[in-house]
C-alpha atoms as a PDB file:
ATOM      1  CA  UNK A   1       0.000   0.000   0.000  1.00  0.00           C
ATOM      2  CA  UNK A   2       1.352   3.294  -0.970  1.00  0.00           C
ATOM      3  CA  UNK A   3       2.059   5.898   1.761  1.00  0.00           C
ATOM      4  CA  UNK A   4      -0.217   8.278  -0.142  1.00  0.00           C
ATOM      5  CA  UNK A   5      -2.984   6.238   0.793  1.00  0.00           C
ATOM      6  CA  UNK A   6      -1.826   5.853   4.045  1.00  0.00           C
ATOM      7  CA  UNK A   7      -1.980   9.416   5.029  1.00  0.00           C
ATOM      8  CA  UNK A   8      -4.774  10.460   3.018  1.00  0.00           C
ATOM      9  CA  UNK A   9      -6.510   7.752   5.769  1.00  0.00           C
ATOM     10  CA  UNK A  10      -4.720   9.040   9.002  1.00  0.00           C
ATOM     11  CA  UNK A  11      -6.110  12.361   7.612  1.00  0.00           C
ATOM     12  CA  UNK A  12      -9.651  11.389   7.102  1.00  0.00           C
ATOM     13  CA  UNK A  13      -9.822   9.392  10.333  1.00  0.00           C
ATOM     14  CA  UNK A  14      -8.630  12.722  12.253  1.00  0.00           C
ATOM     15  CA  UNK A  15     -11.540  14.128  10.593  1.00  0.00           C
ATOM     16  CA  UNK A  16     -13.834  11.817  11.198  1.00  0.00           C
ATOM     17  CA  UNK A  17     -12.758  11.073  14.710  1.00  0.00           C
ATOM     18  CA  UNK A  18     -12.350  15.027  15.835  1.00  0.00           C
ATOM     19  CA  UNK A  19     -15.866  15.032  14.827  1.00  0.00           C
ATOM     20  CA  UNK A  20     -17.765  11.459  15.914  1.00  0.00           C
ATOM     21  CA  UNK A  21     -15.545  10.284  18.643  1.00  0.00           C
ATOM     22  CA  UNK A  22     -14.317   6.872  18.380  1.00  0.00           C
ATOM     23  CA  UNK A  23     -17.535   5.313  18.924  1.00  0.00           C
ATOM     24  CA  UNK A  24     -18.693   7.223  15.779  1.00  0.00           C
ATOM     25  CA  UNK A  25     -16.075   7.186  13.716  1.00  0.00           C
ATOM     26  CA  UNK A  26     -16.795   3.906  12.129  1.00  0.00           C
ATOM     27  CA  UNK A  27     -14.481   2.666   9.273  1.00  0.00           C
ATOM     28  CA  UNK A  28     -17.260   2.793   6.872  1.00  0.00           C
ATOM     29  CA  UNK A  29     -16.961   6.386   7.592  1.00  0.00           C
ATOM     30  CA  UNK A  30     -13.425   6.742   7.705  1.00  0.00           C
ATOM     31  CA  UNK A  31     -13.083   4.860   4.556  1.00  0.00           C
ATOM     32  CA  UNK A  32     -15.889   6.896   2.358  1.00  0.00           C
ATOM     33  CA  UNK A  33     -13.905  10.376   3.704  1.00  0.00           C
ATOM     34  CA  UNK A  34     -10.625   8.753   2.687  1.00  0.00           C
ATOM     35  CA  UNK A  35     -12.025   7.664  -1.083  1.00  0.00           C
ATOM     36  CA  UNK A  36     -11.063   4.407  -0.065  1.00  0.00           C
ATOM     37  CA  UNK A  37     -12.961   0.648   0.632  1.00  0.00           C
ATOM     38  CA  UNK A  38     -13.121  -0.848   3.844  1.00  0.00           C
ATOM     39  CA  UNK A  39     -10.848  -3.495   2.764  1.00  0.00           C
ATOM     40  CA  UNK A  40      -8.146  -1.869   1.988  1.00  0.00           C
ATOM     41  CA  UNK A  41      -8.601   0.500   5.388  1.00  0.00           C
ATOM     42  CA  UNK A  42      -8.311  -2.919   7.473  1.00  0.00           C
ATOM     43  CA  UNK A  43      -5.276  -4.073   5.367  1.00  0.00           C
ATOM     44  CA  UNK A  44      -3.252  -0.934   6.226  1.00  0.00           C
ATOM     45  CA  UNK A  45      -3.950  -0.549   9.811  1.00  0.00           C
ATOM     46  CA  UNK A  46      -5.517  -4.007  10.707  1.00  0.00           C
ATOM     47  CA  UNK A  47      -8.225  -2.966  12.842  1.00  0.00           C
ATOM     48  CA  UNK A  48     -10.309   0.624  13.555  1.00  0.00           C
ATOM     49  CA  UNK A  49      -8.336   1.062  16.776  1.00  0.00           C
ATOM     50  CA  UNK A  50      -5.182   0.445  15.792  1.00  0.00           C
ATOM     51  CA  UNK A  51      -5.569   3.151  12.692  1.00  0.00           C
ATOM     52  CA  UNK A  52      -6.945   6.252  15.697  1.00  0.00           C
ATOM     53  CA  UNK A  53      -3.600   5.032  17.548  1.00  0.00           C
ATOM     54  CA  UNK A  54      -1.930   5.403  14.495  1.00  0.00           C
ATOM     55  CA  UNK A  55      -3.970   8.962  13.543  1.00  0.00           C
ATOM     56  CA  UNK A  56      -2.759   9.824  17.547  1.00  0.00           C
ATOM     57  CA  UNK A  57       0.553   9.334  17.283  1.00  0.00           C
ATOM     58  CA  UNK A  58       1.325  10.963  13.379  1.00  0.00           C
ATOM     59  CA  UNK A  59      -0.689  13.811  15.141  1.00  0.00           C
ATOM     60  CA  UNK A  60       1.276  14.304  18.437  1.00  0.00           C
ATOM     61  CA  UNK A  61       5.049  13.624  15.764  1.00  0.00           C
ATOM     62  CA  UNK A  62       3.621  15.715  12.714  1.00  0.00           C
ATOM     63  CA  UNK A  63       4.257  18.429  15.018  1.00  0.00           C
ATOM     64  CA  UNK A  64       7.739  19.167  17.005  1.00  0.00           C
ATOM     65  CA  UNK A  65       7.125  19.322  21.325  1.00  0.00           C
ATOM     66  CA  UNK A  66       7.705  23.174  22.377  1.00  0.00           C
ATOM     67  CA  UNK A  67      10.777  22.704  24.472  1.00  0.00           C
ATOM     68  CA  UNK A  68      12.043  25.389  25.928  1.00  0.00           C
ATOM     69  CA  UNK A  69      14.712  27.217  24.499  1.00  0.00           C
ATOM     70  CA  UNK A  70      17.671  29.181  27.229  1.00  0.00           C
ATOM     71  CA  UNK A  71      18.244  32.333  25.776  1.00  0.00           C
ATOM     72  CA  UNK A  72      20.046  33.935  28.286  1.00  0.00           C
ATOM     73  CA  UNK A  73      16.944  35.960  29.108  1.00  0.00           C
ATOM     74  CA  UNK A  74      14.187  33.501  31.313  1.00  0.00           C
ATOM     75  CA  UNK A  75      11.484  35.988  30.774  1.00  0.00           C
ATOM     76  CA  UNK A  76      11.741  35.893  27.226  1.00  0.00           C
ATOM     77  CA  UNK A  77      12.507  32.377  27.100  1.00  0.00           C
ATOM     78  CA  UNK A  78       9.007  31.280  29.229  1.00  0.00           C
ATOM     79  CA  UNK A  79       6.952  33.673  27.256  1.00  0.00           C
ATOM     80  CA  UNK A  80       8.278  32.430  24.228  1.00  0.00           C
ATOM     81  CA  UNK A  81       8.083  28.584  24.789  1.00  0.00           C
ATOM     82  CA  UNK A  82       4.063  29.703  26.371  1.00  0.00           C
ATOM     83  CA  UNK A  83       3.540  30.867  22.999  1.00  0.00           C
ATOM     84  CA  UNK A  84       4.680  28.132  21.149  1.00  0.00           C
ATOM     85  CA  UNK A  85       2.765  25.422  23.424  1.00  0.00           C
ATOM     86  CA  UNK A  86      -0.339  27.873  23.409  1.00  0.00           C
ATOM     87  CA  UNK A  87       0.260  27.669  19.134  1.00  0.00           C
ATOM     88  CA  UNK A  88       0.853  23.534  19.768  1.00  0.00           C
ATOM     89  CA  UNK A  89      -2.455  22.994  22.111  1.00  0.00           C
ATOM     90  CA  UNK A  90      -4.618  25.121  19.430  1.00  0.00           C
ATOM     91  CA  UNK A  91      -3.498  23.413  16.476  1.00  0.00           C
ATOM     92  CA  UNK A  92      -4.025  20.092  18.550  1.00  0.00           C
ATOM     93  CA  UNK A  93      -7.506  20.978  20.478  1.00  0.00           C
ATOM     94  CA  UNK A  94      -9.859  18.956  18.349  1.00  0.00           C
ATOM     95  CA  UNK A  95      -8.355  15.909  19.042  1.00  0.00           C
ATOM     96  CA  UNK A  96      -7.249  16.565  22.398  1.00  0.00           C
ATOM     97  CA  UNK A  97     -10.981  17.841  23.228  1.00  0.00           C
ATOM     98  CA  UNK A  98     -12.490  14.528  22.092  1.00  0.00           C
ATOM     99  CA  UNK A  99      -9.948  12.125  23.627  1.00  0.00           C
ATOM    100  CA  UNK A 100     -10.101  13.914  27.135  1.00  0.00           C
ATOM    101  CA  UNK A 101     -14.117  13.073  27.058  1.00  0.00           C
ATOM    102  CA  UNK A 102     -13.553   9.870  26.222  1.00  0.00           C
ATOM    103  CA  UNK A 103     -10.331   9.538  28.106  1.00  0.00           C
ATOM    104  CA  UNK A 104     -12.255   7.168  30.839  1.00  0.00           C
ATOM    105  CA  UNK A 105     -12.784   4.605  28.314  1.00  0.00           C
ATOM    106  CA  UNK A 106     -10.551   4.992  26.539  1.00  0.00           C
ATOM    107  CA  UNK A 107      -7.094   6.232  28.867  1.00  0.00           C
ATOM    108  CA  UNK A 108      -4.620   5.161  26.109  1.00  0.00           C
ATOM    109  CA  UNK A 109      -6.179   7.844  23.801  1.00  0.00           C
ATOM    110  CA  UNK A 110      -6.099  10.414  25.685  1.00  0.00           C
ATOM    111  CA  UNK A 111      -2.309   9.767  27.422  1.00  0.00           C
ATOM    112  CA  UNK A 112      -1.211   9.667  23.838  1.00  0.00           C
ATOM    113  CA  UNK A 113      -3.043  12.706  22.648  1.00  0.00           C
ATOM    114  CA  UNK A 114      -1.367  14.667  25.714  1.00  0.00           C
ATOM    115  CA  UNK A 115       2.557  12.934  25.438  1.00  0.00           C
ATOM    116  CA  UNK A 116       3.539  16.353  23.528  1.00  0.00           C
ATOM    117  CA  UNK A 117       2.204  18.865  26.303  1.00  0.00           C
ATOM    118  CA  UNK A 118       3.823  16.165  28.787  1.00  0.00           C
ATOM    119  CA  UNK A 119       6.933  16.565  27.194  1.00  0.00           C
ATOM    120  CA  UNK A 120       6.758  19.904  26.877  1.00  0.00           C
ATOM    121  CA  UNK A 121       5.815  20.706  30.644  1.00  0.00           C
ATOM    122  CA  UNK A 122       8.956  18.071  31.500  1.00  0.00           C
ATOM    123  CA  UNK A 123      11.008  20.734  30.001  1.00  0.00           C
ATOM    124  CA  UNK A 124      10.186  23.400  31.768  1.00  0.00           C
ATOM    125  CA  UNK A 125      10.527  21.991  34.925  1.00  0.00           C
ATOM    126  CA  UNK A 126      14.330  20.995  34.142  1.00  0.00           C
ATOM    127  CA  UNK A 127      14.943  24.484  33.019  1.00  0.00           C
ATOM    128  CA  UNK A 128      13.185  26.284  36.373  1.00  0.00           C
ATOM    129  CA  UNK A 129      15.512  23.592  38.655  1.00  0.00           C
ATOM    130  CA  UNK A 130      18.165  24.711  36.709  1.00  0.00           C
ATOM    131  CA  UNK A 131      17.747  28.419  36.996  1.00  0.00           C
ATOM    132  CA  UNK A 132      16.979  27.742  40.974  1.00  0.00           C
ATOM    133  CA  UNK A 133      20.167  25.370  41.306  1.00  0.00           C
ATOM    134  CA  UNK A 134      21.947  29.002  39.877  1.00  0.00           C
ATOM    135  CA  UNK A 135      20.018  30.918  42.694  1.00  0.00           C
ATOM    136  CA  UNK A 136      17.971  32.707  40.549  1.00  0.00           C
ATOM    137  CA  UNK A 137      14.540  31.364  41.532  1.00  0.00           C
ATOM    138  CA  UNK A 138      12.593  30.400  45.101  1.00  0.00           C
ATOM    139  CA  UNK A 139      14.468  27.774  46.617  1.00  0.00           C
ATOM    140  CA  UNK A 140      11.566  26.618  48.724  1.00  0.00           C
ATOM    141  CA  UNK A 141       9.152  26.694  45.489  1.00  0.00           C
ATOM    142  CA  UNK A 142       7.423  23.399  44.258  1.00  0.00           C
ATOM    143  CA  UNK A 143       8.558  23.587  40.973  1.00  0.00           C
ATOM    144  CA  UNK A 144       6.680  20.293  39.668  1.00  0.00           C
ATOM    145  CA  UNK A 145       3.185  21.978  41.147  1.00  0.00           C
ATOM    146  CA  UNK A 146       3.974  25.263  40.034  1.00  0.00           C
ATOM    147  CA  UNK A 147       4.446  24.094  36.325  1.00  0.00           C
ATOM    148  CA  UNK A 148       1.049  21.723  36.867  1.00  0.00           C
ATOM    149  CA  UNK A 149      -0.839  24.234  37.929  1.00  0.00           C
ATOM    150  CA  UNK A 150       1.014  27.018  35.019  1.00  0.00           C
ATOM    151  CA  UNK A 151       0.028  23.886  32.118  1.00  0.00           C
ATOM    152  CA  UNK A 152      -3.487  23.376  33.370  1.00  0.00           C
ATOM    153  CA  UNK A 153      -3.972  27.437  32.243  1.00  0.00           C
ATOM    154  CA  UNK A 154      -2.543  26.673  28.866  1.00  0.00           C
ATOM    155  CA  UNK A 155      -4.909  23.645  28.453  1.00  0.00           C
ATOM    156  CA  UNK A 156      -7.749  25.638  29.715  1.00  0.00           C
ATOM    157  CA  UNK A 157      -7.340  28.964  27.260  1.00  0.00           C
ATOM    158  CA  UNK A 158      -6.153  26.355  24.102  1.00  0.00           C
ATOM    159  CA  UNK A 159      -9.050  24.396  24.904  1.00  0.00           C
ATOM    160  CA  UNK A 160     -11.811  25.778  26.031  1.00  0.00           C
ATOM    161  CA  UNK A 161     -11.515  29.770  25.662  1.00  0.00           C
ATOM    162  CA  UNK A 162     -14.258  29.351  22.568  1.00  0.00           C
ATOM    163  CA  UNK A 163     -16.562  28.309  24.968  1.00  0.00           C
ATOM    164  CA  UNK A 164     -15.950  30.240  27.892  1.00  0.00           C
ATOM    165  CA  UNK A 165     -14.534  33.308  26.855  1.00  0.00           C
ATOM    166  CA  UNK A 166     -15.831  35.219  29.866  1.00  0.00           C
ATOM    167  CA  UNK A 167     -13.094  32.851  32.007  1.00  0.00           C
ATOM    168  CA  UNK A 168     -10.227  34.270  29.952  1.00  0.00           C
ATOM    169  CA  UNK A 169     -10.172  37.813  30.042  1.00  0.00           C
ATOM    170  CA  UNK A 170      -6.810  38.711  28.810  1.00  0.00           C
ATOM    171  CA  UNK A 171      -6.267  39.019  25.008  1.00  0.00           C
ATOM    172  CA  UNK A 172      -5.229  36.208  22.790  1.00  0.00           C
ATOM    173  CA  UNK A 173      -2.605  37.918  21.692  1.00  0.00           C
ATOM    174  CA  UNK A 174      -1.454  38.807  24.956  1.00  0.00           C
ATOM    175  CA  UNK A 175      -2.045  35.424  26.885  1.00  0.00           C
ATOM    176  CA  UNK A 176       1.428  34.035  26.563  1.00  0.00           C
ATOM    177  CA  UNK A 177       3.735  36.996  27.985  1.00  0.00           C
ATOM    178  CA  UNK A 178       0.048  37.321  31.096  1.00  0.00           C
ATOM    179  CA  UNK A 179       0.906  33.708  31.727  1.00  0.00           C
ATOM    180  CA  UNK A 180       4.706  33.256  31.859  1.00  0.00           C
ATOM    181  CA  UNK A 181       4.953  36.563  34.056  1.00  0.00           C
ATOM    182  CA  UNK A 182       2.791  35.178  36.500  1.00  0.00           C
ATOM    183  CA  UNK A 183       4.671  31.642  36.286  1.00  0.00           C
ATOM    184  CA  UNK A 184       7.602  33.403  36.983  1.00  0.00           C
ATOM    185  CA  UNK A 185       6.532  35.114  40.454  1.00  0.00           C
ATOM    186  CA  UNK A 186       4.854  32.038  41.037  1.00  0.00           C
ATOM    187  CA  UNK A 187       8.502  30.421  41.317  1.00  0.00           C
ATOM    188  CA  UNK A 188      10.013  33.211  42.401  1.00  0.00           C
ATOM    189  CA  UNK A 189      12.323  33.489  39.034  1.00  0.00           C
ATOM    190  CA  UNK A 190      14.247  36.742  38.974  1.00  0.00           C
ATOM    191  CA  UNK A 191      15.106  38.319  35.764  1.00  0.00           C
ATOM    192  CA  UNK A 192      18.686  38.832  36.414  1.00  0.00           C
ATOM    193  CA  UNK A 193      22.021  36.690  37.143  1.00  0.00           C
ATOM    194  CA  UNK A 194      22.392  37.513  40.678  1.00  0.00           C
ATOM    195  CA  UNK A 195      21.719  35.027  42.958  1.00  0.00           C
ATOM    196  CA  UNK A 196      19.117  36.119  45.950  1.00  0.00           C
ATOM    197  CA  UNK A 197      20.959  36.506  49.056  1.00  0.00           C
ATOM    198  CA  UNK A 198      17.696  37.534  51.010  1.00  0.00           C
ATOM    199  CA  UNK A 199      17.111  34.775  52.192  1.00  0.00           C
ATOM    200  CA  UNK A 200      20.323  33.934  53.752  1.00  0.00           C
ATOM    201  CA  UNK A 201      20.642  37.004  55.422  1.00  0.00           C
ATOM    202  CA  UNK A 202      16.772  36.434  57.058  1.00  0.00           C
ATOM    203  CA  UNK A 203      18.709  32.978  58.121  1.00  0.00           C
ATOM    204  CA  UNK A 204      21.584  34.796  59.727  1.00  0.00           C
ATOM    205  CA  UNK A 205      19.778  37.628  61.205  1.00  0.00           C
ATOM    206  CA  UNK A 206      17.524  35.269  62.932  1.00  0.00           C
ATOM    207  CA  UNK A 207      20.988  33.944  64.351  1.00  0.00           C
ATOM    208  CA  UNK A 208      22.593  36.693  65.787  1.00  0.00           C
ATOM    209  CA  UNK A 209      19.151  37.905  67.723  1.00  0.00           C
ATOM    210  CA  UNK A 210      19.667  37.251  71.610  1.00  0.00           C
ATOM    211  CA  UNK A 211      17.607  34.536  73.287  1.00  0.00           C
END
């Protein structure tokens, strides 16, 4: 089978299944959207669920994972990687949308729709260690939660802003630089390369006070 017809049926079965589900997107379906016969769907992929793995995964490689990028300067480097995942989540939301309702039934869906925005969180965290390892972000901060909570936002306004646009008041085109300066006081990330002795003279202040 050519790869032509290959991808012209990952293609159609995005359609179909961004729009049916994967209870509705039946390979009749898939097939007729794909100008192709059920036959030679089942010999390409073997069964329907193995092709919507197969659509899931091209989807989540097709694109590259926003990783973040140092540039010397972490404000511009966390507003620009929050733009790029923002830009990665909206291209993605379709799919992601339908596999997160169906995500109880079917878990394997959904963990592979999400593996880029995984990835892409992962990143961050080893970059905000990194910058607090250099002293130049809260020492005492849960990095892990604070990135949890900062990806759950991007989901939200990628996702869902269409339908709730009274929960996202900030501009589109402002979301991304909104976001990663709130990130950043969340983890207490300073903007220049001197470490934060505050806290160690709080330590030895406390010290010298008599008892």
């Amino acid at each position: 089978m050519s790869e032509e017809i290959r991808q012209r049926i990952l293609a159609a079965a995005a359609r179909v299944y961004s729009q049916y589900g994967f209870r509705g997107a039946t390979t009749r379906l898939i097939a007729a959207e794909a100008g192709v016969n059920e036959v030679t769907l089942f010999r390409t992929f073997g069964s329907k669920a193995e092709l919507l793995q197969a659509m899931l995964q091209s989807h989540v490689t097709a694109t590259a994972v926003p990783v973040i990028v140092d540039t010397g300067d972490p404000e511009r480097a966390i507003t620009e990687w929050c733009a790029t995942v923002l830009e990665y989540l909206r291209g993605h939301a379709h799919l992601i949308r339908k596999t997160i309702a169906e995500a109880e039934e079917r878990p394997d869906a959904a963990c592979a729709a999400c593996e880029g925005p995984n990835s892409a969180g992962a990143s961050l965290v080893l970059y905000v260690e990194r910058l607090r390892d250099e002293g130049r972000a809260d020492p005492e901060t849960d990095i892990d939660v604070a990135v949890s909570m900062f990806m759950s936002a991007l989901f939200g306004d990628a996702l869902y802003r269409d339908v709730m646009p009274e929960s996202f008041p900030q501009p589109v085109d402002e979301a991304a630089a909104k976001y990663a300066r709130t990130f950043m006081r969340a983890v207490g990330l300073r903007t220049t390369g001197v470490p934060d002795r505050s806290r160690e003279r709080k330590v030895a202040g406390s010290r010298r006070r008599p008892r």
